[in-house]
N, C-alpha and C. Protein backbone atom coordinates (compact mmCIF):
# COMPACT_ATOMS: atom_id res chain seq x y z
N UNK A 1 -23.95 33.44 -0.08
CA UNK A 1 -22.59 33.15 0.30
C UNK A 1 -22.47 31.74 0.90
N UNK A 2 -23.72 31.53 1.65
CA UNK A 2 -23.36 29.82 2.20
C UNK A 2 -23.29 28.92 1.21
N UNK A 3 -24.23 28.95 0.05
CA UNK A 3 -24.40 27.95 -0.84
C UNK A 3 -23.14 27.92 -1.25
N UNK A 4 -22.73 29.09 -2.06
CA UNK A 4 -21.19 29.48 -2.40
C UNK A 4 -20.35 28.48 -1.87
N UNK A 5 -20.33 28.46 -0.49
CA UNK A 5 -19.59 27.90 0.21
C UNK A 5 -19.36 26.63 0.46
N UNK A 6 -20.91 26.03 0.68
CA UNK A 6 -21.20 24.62 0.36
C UNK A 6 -20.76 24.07 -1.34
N UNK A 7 -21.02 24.93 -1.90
CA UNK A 7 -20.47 23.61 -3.42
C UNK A 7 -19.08 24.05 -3.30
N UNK A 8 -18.16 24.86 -2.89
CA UNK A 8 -16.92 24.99 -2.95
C UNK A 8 -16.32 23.89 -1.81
N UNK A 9 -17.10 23.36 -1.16
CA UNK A 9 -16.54 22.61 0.01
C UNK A 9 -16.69 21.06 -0.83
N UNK A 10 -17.62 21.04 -1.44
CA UNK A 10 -18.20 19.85 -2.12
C UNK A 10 -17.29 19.33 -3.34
N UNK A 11 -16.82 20.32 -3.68
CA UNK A 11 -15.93 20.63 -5.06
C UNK A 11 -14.48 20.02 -4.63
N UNK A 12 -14.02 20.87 -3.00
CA UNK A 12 -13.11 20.80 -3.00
C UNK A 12 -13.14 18.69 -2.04
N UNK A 13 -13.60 18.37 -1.65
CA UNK A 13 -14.28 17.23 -1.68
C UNK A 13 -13.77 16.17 -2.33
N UNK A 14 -14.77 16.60 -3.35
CA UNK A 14 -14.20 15.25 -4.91
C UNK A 14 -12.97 15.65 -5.72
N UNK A 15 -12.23 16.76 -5.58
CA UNK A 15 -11.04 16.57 -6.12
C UNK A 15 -9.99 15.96 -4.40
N UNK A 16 -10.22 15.95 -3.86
CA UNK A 16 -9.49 15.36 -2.40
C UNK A 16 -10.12 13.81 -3.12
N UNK A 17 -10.66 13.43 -3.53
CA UNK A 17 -10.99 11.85 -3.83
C UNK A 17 -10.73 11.77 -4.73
N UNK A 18 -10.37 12.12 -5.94
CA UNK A 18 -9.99 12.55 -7.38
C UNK A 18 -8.71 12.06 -6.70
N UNK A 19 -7.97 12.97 -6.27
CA UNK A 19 -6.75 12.72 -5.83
C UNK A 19 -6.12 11.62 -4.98
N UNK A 20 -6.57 11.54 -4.08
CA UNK A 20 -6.82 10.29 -3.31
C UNK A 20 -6.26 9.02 -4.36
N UNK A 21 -7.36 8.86 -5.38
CA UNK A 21 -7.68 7.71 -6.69
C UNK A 21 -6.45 8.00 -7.31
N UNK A 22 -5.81 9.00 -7.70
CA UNK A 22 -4.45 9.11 -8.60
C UNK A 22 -3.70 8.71 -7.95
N UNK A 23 -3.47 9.13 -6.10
CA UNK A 23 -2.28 8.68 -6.06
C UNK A 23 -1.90 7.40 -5.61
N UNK A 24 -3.58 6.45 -5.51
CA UNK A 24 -3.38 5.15 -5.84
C UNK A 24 -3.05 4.35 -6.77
N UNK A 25 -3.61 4.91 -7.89
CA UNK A 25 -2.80 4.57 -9.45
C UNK A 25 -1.78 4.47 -9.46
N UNK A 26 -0.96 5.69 -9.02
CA UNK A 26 0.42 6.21 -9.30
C UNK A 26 1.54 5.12 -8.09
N UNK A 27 0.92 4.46 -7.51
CA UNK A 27 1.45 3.45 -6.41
C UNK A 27 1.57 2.35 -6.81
N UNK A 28 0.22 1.59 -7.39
CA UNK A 28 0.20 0.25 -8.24
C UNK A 28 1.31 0.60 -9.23
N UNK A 29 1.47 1.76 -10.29
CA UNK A 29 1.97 1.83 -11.58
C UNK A 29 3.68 1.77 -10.85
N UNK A 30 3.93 2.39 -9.49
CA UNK A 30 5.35 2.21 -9.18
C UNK A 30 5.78 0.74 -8.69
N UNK A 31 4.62 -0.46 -8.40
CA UNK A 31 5.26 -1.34 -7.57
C UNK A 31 5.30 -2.27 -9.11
N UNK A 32 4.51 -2.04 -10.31
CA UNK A 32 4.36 -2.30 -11.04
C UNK A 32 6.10 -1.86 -11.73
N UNK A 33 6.38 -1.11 -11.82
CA UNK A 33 7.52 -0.73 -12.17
C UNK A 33 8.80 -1.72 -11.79
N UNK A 34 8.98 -1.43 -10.30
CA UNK A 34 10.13 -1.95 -9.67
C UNK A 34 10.09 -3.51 -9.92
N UNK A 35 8.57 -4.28 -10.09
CA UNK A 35 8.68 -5.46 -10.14
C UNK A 35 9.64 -5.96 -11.77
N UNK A 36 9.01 -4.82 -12.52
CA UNK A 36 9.19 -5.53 -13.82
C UNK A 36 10.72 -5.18 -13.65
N UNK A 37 11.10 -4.11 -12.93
CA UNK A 37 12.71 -4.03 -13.05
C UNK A 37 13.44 -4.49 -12.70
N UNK A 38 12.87 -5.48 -11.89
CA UNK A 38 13.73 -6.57 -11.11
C UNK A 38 13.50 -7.72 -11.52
N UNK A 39 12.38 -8.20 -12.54
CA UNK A 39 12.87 -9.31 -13.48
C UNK A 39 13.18 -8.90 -14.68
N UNK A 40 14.01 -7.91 -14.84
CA UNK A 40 13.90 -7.60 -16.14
C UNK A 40 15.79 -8.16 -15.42
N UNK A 41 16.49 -7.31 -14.57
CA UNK A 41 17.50 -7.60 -13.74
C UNK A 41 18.15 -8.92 -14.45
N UNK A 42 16.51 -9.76 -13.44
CA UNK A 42 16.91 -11.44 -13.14
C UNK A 42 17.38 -12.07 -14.31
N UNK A 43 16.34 -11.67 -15.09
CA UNK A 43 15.97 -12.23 -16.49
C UNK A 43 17.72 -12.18 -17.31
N UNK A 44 18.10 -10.69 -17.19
CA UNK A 44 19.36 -10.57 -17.61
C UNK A 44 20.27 -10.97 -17.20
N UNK A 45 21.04 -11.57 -15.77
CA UNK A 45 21.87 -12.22 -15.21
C UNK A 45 21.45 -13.35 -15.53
N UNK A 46 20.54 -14.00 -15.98
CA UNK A 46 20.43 -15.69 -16.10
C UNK A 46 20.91 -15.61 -17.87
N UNK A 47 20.80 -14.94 -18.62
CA UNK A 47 21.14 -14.94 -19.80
C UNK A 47 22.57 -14.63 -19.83
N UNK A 48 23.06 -13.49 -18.99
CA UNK A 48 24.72 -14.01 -18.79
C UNK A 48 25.16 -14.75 -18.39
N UNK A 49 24.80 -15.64 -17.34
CA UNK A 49 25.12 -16.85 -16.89
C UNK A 49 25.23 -17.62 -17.86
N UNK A 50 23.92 -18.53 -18.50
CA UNK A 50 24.27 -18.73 -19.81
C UNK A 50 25.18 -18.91 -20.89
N UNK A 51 25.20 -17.53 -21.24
CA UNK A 51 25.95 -17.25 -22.09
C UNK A 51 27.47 -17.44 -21.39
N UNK A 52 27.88 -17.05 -20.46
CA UNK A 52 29.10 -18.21 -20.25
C UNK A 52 29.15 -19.21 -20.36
N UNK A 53 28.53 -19.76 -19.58
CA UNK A 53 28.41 -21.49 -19.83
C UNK A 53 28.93 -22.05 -20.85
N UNK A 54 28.11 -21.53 -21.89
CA UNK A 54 27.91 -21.80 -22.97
C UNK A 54 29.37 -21.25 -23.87
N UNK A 55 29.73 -20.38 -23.92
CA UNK A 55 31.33 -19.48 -24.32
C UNK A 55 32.21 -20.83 -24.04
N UNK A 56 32.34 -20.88 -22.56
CA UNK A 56 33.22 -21.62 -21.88
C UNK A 56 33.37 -23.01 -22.71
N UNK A 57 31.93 -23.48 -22.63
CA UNK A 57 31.72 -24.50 -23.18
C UNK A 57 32.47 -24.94 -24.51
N UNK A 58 32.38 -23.88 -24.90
CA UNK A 58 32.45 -24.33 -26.43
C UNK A 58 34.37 -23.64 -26.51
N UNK A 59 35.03 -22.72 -26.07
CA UNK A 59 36.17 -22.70 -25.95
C UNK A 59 36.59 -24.22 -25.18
N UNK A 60 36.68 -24.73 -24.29
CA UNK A 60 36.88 -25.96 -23.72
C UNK A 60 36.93 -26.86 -25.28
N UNK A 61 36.17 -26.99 -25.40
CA UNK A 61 36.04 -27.93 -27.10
C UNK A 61 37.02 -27.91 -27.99
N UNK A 62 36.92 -26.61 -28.58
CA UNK A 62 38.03 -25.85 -29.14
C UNK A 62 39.47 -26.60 -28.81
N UNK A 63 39.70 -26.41 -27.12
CA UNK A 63 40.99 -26.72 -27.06
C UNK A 63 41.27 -28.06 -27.05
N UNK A 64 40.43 -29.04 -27.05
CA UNK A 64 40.72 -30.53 -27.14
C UNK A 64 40.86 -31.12 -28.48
């Protein structure tokens, strides 16, 4: 029964570090996330910006 006991303690152990390791993964993969979602954001407001500019631009033309 002790041995029993000892690899069940041992077991339960390396999945506590198993786990541990995932839910460090799962942390990088979220800051990893939010970053890309916030230049994905940026990325898209500078292309509407842009793209006014550029609209404007060329209506302005138009009317001269």
């Amino acid at each position: 029964m002790t041995e029993m006991n000892r690899k069940l303690e041992e077991e339960r152990q390396m999945l506590l570090m198993q786990l541990q390791t995932l839910m460090n993964q799962l942390q990088e993969l979220l800051t990893e996330l939010i970053s890309s979602k916030d230049t994905y954001a940026n990325d898209q407001k500078i292309y509407l910006s842009v793209a006014t500019v550029i609209i404007t631009n060329d209506n302005n033309k138009k009317q001269c």
